[in-house]
PDB file of N, CA and C in Angstrom:
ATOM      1  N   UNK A   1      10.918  11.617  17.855  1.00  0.00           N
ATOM      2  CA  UNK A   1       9.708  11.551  18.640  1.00  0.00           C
ATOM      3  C   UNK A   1       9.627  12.752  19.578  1.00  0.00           C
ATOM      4  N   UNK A   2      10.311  13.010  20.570  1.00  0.00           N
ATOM      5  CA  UNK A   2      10.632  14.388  20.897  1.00  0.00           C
ATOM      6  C   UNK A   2      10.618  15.596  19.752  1.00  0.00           C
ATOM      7  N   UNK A   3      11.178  15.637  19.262  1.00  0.00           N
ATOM      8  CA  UNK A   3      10.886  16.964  18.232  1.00  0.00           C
ATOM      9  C   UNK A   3       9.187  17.140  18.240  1.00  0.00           C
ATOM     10  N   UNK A   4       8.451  15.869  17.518  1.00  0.00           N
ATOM     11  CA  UNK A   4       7.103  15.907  17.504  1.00  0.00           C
ATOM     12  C   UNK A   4       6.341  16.624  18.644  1.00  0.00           C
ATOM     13  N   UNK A   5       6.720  15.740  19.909  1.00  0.00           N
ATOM     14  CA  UNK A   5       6.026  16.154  21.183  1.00  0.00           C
ATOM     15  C   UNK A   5       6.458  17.617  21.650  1.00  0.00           C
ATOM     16  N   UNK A   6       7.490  18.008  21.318  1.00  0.00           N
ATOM     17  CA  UNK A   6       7.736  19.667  21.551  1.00  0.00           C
ATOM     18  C   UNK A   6       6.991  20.520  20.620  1.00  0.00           C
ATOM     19  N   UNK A   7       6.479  20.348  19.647  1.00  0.00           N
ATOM     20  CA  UNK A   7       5.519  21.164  19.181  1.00  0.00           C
ATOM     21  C   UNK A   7       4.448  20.982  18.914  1.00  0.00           C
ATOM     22  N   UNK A   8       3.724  19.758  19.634  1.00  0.00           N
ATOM     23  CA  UNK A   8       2.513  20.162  20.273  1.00  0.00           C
ATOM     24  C   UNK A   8       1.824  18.929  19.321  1.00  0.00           C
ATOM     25  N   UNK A   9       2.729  18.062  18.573  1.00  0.00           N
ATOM     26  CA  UNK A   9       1.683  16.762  17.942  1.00  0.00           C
ATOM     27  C   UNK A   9       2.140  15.638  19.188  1.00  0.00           C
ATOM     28  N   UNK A  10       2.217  15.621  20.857  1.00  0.00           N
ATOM     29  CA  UNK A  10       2.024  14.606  21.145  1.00  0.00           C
ATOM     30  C   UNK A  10       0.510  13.899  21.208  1.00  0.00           C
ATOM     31  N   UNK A  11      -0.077  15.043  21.326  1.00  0.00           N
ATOM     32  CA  UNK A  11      -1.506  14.510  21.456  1.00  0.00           C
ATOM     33  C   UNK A  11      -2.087  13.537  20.697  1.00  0.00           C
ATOM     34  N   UNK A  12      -1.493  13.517  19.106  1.00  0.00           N
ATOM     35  CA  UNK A  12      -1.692  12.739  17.983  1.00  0.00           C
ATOM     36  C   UNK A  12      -1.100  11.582  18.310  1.00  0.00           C
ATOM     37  N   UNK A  13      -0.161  11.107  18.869  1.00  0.00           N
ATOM     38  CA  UNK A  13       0.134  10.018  19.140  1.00  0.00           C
ATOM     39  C   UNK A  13      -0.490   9.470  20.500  1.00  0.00           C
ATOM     40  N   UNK A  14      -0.872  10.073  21.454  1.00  0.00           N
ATOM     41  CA  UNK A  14      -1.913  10.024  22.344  1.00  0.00           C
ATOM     42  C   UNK A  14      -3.353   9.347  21.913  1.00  0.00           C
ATOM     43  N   UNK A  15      -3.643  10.136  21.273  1.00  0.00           N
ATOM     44  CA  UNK A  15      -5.058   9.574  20.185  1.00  0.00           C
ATOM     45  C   UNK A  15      -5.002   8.327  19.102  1.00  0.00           C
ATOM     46  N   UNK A  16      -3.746   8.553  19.093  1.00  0.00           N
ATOM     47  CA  UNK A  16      -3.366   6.901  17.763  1.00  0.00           C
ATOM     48  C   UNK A  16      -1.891   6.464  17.904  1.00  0.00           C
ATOM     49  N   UNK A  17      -1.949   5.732  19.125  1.00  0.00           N
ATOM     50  CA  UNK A  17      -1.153   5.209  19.777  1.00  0.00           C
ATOM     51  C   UNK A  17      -0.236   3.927  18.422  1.00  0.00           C
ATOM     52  N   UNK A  18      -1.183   3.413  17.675  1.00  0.00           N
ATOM     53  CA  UNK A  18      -0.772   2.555  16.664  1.00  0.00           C
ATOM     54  C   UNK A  18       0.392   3.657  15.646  1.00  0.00           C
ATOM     55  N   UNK A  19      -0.008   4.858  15.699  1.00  0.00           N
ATOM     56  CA  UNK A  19       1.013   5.214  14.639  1.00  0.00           C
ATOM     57  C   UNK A  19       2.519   5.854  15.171  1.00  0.00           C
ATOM     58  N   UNK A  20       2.749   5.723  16.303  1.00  0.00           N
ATOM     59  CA  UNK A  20       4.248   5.640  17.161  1.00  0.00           C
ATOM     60  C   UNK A  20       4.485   4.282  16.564  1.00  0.00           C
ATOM     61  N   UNK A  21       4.072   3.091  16.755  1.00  0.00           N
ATOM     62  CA  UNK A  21       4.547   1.682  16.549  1.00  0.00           C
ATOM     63  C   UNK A  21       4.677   2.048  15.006  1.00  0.00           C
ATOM     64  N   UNK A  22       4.034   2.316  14.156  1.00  0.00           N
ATOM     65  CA  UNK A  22       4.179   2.560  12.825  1.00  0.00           C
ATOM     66  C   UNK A  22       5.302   3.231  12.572  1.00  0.00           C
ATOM     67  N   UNK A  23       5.722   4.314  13.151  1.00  0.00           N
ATOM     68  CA  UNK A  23       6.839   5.070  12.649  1.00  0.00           C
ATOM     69  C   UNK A  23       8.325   4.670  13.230  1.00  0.00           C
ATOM     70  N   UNK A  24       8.024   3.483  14.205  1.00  0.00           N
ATOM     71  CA  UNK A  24       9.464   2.856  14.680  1.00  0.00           C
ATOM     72  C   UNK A  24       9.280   2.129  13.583  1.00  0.00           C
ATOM     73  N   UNK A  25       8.405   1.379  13.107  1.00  0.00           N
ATOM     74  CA  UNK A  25       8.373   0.203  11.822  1.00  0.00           C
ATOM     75  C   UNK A  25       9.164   0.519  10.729  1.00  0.00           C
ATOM     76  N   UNK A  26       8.374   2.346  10.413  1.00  0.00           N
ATOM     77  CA  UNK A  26       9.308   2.971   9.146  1.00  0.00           C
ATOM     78  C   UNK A  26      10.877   3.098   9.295  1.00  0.00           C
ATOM     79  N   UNK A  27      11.280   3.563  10.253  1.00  0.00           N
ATOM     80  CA  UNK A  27      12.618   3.819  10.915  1.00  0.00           C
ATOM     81  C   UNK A  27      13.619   2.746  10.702  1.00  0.00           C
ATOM     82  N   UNK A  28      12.794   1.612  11.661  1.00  0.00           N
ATOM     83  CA  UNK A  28      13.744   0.451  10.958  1.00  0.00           C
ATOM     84  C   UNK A  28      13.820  -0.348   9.450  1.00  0.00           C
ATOM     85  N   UNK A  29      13.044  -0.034   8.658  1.00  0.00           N
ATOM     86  CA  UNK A  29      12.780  -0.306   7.856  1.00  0.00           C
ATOM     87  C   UNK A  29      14.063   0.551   6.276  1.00  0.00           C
ATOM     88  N   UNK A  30      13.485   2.053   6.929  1.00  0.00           N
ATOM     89  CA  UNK A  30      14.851   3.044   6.381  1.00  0.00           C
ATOM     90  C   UNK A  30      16.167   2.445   6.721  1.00  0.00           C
ATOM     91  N   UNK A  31      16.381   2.087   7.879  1.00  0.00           N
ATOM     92  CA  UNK A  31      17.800   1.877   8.160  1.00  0.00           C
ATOM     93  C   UNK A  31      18.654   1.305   7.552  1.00  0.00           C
ATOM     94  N   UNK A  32      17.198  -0.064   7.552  1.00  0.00           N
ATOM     95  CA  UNK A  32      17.826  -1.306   6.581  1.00  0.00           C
ATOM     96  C   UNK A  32      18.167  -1.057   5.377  1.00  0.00           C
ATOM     97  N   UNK A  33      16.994  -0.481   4.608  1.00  0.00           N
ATOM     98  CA  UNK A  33      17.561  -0.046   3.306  1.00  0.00           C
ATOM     99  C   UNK A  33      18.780   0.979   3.235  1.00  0.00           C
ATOM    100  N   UNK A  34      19.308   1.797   4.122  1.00  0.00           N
ATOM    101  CA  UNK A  34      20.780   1.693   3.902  1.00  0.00           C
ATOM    102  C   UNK A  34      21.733   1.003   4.158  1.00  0.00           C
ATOM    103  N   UNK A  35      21.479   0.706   5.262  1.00  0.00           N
ATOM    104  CA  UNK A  35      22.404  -0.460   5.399  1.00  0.00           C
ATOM    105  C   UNK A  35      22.759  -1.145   4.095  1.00  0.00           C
ATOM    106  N   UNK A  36      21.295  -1.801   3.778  1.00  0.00           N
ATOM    107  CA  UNK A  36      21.762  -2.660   2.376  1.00  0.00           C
ATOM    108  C   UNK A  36      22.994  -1.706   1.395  1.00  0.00           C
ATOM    109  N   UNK A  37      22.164  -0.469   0.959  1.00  0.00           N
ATOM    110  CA  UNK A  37      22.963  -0.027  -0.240  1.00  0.00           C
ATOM    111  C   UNK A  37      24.548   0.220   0.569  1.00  0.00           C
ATOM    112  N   UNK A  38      24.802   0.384   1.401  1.00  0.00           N
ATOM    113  CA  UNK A  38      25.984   0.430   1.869  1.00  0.00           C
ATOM    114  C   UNK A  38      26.839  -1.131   1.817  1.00  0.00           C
ATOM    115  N   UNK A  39      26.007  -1.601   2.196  1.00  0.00           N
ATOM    116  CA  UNK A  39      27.069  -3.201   2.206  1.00  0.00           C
ATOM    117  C   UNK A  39      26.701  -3.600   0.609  1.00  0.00           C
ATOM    118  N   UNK A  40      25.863  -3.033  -0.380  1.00  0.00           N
ATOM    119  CA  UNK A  40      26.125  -3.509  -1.470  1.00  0.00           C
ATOM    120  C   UNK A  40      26.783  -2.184  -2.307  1.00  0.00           C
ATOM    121  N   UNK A  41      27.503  -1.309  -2.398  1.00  0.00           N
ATOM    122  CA  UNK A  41      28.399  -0.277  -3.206  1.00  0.00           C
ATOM    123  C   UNK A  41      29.136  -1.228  -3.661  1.00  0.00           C
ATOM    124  N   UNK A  42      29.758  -1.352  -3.222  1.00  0.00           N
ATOM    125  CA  UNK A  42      31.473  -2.243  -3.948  1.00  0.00           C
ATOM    126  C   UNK A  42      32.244  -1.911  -2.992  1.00  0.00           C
ATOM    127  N   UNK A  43      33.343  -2.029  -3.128  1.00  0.00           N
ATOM    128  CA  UNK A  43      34.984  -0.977  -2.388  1.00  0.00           C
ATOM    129  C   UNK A  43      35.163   0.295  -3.526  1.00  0.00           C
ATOM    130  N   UNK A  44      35.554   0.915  -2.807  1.00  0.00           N
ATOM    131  CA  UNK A  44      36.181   2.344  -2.476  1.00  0.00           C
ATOM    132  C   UNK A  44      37.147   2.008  -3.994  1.00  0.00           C
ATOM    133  N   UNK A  45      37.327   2.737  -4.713  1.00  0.00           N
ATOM    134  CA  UNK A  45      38.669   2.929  -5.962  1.00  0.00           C
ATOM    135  C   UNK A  45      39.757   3.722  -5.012  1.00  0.00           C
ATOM    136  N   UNK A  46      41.002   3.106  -5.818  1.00  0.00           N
ATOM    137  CA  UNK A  46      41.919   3.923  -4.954  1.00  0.00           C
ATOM    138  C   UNK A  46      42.367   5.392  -5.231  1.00  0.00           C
ATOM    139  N   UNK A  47      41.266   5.959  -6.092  1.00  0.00           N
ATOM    140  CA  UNK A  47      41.729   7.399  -6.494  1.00  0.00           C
ATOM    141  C   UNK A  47      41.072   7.827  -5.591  1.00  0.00           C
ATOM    142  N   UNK A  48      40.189   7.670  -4.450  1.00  0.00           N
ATOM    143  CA  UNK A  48      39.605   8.341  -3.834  1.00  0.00           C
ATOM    144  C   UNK A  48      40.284   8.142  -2.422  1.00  0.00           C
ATOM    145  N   UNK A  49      41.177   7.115  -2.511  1.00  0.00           N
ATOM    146  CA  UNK A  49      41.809   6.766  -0.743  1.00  0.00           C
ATOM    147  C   UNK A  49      43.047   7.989  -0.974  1.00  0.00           C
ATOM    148  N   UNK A  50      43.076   8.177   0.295  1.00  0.00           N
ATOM    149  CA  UNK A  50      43.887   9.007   0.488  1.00  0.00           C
ATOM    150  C   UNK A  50      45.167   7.781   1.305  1.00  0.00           C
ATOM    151  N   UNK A  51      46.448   8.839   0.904  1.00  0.00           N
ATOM    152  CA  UNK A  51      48.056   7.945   1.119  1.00  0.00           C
ATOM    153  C   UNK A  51      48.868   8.582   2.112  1.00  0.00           C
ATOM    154  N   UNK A  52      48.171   8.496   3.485  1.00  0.00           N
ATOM    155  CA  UNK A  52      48.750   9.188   4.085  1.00  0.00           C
ATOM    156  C   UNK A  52      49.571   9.120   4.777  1.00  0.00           C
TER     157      UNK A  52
END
């Protein structure tokens, strides 16, 4: 959100105040979907753990 407002699109969210709430919506929305694929991979094979 900062990045935005430093180059000069705060005004756009000024003018459409609904699409800040929209883009926290997307945000959490992304998250989740990693989250998911992360808690659904599997475990780790052990050729990739390291034996240290």
């Amino acid at each position: 959100m900062l990045f935005f407002i430093g180059i000069g699109i705060g005004q756009i969210f000024v003018l459409f105040p609904q699409l800040t709430i929209n883009m926290k919506v997307i945000g959490i929305v992304y998250l989740l979907y990693l989250a998911y694929l992360i808690a659904s991979s599997g475990e780790l094979k052990k050729e990739f753990c390291f034996n240290g």
